[in-house]
Protein backbone atom coordinates (compact mmCIF):
# COMPACT_ATOMS: atom_id res chain seq x y z
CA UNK A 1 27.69 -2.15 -27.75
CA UNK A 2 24.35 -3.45 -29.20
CA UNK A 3 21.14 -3.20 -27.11
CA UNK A 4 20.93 -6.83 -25.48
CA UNK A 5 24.51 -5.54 -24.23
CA UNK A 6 23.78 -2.65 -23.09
CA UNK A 7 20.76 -4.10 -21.00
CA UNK A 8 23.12 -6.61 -19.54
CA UNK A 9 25.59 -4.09 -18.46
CA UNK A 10 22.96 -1.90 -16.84
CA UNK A 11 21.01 -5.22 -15.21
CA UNK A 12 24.56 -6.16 -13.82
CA UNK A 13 24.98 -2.50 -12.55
CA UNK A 14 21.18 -2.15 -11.22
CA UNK A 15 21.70 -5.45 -9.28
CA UNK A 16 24.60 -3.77 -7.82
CA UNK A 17 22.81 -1.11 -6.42
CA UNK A 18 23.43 1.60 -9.02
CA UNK A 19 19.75 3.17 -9.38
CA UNK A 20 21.14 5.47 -12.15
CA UNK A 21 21.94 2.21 -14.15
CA UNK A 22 17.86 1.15 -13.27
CA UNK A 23 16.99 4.83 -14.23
CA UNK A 24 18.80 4.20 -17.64
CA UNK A 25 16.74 1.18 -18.01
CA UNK A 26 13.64 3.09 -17.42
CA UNK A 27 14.45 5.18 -19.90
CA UNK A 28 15.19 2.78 -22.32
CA UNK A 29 12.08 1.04 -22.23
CA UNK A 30 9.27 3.01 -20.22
CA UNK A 31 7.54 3.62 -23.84
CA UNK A 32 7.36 0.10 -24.31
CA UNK A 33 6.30 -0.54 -21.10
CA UNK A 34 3.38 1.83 -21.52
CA UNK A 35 2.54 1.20 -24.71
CA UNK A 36 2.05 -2.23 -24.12
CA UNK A 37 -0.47 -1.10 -20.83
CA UNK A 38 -2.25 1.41 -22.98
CA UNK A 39 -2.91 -1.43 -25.52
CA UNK A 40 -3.82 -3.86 -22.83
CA UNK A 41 -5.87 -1.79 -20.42
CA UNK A 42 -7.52 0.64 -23.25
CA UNK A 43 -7.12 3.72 -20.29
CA UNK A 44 -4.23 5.60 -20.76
CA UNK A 45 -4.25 7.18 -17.69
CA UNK A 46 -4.54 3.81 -15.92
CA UNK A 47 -1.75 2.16 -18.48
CA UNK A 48 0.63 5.14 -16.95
CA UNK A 49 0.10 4.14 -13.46
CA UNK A 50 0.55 0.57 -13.93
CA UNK A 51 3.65 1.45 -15.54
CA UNK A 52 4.67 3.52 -12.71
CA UNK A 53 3.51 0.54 -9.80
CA UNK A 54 5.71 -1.76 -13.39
CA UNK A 55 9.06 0.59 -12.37
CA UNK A 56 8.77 0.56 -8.85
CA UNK A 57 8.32 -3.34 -8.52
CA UNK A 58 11.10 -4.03 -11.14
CA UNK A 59 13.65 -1.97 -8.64
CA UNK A 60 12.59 -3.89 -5.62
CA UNK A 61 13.15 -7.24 -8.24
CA UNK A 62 16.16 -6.71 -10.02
CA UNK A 63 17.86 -9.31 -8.21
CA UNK A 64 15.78 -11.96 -9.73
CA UNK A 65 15.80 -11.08 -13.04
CA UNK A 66 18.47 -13.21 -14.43
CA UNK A 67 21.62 -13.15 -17.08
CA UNK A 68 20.20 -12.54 -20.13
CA UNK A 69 17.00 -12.47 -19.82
CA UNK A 70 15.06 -9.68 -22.04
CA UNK A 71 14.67 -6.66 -19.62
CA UNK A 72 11.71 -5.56 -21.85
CA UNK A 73 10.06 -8.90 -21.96
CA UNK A 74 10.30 -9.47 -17.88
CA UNK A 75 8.93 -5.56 -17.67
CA UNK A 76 6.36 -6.02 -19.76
CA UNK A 77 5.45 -9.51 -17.95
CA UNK A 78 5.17 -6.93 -14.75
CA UNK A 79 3.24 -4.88 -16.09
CA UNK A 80 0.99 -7.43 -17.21
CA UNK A 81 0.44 -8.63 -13.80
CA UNK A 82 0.02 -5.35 -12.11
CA UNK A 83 -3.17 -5.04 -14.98
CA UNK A 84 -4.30 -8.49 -14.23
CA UNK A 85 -4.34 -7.51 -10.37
CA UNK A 86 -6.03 -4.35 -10.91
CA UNK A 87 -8.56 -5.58 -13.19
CA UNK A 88 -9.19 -8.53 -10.23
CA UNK A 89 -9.41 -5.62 -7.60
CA UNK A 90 -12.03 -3.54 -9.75
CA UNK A 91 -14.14 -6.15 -10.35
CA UNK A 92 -14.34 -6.99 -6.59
CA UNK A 93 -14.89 -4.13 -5.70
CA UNK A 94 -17.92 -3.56 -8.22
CA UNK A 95 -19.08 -6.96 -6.63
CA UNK A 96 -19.02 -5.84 -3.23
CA UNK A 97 -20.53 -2.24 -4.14
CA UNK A 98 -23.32 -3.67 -6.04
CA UNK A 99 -24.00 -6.05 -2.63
CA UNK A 100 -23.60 -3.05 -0.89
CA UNK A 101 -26.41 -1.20 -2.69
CA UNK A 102 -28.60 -3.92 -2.97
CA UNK A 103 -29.10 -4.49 0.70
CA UNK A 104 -28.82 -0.16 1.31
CA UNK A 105 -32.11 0.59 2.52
CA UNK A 106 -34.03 3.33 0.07
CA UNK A 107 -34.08 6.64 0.84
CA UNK A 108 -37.45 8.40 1.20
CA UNK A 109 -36.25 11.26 -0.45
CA UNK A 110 -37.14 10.94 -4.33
CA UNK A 111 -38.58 14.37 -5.51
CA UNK A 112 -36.53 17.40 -6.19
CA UNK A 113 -38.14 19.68 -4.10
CA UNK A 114 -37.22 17.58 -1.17
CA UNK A 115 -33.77 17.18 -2.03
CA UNK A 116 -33.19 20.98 -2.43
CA UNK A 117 -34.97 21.67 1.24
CA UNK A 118 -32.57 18.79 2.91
CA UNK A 119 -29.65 20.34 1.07
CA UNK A 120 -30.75 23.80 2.28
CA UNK A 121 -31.06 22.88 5.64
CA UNK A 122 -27.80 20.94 5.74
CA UNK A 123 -26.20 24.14 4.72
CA UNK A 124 -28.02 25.63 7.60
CA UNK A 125 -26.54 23.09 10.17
CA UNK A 126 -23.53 24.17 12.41
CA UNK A 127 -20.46 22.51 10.30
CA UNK A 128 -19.52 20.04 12.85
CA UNK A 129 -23.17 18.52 13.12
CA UNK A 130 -23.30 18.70 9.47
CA UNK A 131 -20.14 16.25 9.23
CA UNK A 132 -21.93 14.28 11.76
CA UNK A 133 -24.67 13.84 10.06
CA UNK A 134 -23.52 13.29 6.49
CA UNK A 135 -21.09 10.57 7.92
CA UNK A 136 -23.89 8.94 10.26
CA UNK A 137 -26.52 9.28 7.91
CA UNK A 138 -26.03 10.21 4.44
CA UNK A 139 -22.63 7.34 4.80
CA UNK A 140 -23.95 4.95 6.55
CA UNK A 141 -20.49 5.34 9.41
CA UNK A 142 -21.12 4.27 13.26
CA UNK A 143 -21.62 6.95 15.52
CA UNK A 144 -17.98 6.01 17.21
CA UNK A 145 -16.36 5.70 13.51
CA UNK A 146 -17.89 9.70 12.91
CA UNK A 147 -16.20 10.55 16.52
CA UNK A 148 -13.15 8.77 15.35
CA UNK A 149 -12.82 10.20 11.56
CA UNK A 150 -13.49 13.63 12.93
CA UNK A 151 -11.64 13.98 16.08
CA UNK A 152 -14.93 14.57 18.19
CA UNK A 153 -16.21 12.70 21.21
CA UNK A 154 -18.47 9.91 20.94
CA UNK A 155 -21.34 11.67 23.19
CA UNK A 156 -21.16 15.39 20.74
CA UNK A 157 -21.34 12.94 17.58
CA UNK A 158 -24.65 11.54 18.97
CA UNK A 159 -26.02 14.61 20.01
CA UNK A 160 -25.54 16.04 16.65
CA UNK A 161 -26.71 13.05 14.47
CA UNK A 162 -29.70 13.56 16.53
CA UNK A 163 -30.12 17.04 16.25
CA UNK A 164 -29.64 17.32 13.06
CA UNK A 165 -31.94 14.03 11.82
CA UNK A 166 -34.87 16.47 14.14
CA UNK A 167 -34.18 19.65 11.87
CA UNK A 168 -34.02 17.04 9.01
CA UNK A 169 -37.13 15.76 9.79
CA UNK A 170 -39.03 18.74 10.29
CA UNK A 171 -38.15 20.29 7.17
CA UNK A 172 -39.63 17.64 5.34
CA UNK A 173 -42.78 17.26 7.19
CA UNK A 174 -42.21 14.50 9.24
CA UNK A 175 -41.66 13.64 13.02
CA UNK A 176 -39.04 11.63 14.77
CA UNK A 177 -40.58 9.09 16.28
């Protein structure tokens, strides 16, 4: 059987539920399927999860693909996709991190020496107002998303942000007014 016949044959059986005739099919073209990424997407490591995200969406599509049709040429058409939607979802997400930082509000703390005192005295906090304080603080999180992302209740999540800006504070030299 030549290789457009044995494609058929396992399409046919992969449409019929067999997912060692799909795992055959991976096999028989998962290095063309990456190789193609790796070319497109110039990040190998990236190329082998889109072929991965390529596998897993050609199983729940096998249905469609119809008689005939070049297996290797619909994966690869996948693939290309899953890049396409990745590269879309990086660059949004640079978009809306660059927005992000351009309306973050700067940080007082620019010389060395003052970034080694508020790291030492962060490692001096208890470590439940420490996670308080790097999540209300240091992350920019809501007092009630802290209480909710570590289990705590909404009043101890205040009273440590606030203790702990105080020691903050004082370690640099300033007051919290």
């Amino acid at each position: 059987m030549n290789a457009a016949g044995l494609d058929e044959a396992l399409v046919a059986a992969a449409q019929a539920g067999s997912t060692d005739a799909f795992s055959r099919l991976v096999e028989r073209h998962q290095q063309a399927v990456r190789s193609f990424l790796r070319r497109t997407c110039g990040d190998w490591a990236a190329a082998d999860d889109l072929a991965q995200e390529t596998f897993l969406a050609a199983w729940s599509r096998i249905r469609r693909l119809e008689q005939g049709a070049s297996v290797r040429a619909w994966l690869c058409g996948i693939g290309y996709n899953k890049h396409l939607t990745a590269v879309r979802s990086a660059s949004r997400a640079r978009t809306r991190d660059a927005a992000w930082e351009a309306g973050r509000p700067v940080i007082g703390v620019g010389r060395s020496d003052d970034r080694l005192t508020l790291e030492r005295v962060m490692g001096e906090l208890p470590a439940e107002q420490r996670a308080c304080v790097a999540l209300c603080l240091a992350a920019d999180f809501s007092h009630a998303e802290a209480a909710d992302a570590l289990g705590l209740p909404l009043g101890t999540v205040k009273s440590h942000v606030s203790r702990g800006r105080t020691r903050l504070l004082q370690a640099l030299g300033g007051s919290d007014g």
